[in-house]
C-alpha atoms as a PDB file:
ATOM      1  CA  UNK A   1       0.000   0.000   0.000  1.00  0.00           C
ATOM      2  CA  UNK A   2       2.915   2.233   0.489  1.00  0.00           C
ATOM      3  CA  UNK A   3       4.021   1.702  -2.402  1.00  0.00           C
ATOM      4  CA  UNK A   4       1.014   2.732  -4.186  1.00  0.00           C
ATOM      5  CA  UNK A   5       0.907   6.578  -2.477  1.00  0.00           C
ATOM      6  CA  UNK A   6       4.468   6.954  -2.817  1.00  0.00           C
ATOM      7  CA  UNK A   7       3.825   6.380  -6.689  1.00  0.00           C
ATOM      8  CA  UNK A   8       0.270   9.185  -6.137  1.00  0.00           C
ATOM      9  CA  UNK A   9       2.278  11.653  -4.301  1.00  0.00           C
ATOM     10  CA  UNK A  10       4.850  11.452  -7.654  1.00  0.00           C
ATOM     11  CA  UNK A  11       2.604  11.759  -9.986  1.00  0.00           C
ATOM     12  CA  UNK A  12      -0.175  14.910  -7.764  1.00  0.00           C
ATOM     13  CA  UNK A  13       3.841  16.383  -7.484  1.00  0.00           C
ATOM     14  CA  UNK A  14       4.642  16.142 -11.709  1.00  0.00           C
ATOM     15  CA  UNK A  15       1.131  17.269 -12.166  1.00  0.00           C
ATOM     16  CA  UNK A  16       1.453  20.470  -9.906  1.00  0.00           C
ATOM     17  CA  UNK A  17       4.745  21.649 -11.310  1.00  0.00           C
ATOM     18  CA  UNK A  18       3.763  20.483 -14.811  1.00  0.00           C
ATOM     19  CA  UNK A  19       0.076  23.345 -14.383  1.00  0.00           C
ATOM     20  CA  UNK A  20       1.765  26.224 -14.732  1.00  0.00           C
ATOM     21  CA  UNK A  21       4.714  24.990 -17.446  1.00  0.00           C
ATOM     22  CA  UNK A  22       1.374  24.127 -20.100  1.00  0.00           C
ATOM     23  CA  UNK A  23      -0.186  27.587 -18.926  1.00  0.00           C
ATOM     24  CA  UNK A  24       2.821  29.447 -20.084  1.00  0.00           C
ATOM     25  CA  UNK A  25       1.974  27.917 -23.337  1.00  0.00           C
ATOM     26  CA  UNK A  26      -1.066  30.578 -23.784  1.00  0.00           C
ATOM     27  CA  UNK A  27       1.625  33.222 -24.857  1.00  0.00           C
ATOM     28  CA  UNK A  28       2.311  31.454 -28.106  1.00  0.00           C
ATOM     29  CA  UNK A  29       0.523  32.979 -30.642  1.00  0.00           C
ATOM     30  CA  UNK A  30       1.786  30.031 -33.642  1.00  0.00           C
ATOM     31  CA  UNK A  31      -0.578  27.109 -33.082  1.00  0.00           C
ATOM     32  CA  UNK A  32       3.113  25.083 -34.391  1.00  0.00           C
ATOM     33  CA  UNK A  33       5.248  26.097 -32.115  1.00  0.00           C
ATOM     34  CA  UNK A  34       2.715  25.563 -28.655  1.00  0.00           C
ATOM     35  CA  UNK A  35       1.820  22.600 -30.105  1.00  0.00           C
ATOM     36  CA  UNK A  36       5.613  21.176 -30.121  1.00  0.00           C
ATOM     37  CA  UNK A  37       6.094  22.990 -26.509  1.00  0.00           C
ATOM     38  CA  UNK A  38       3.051  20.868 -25.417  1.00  0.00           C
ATOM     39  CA  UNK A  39       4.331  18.004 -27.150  1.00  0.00           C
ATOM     40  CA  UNK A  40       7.873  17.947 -25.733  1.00  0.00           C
ATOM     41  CA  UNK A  41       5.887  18.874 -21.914  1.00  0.00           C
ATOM     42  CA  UNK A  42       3.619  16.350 -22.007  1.00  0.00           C
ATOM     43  CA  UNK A  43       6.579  13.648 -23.145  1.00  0.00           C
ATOM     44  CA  UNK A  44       9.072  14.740 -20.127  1.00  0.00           C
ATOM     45  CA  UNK A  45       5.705  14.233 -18.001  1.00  0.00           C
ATOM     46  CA  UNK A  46       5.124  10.836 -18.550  1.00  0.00           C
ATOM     47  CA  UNK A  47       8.454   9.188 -19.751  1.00  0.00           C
ATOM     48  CA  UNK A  48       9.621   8.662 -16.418  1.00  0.00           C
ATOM     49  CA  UNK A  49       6.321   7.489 -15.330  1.00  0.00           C
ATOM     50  CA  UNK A  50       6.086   4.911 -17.835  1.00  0.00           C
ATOM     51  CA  UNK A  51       9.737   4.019 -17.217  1.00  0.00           C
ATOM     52  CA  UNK A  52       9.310   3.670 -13.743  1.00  0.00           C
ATOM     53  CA  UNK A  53       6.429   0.836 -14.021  1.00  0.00           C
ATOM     54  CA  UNK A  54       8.258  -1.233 -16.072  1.00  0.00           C
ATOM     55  CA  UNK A  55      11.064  -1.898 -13.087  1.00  0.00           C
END
């Protein structure tokens, strides 16, 4: 059971810090570019995840 919060409090932590990184997004007025910002966010969001829970 532990285990499982440990692996919550992670990912409500990446989630938090990850909020106002996408916001920042807004300012990008070329749909391109925000959408490669978003891209590369969302991929440093859940690579480690999904590394993690293969182990």
């Amino acid at each position: 059971m532990a285990v499982e919060n440990q692996y919550q409090n992670l990912l409500r932590s990446k989630v938090i810090s990850a909020m106002p990184q996408a916001n920042a997004t807004a300012g990008f007025s070329h749909q391109g570019v925000k959408g490669t910002v978003l891209e590369l966010l969302i991929g440093q969001f859940f690579e480690p995840l999904l590394i993690a829970s293969n182990k």
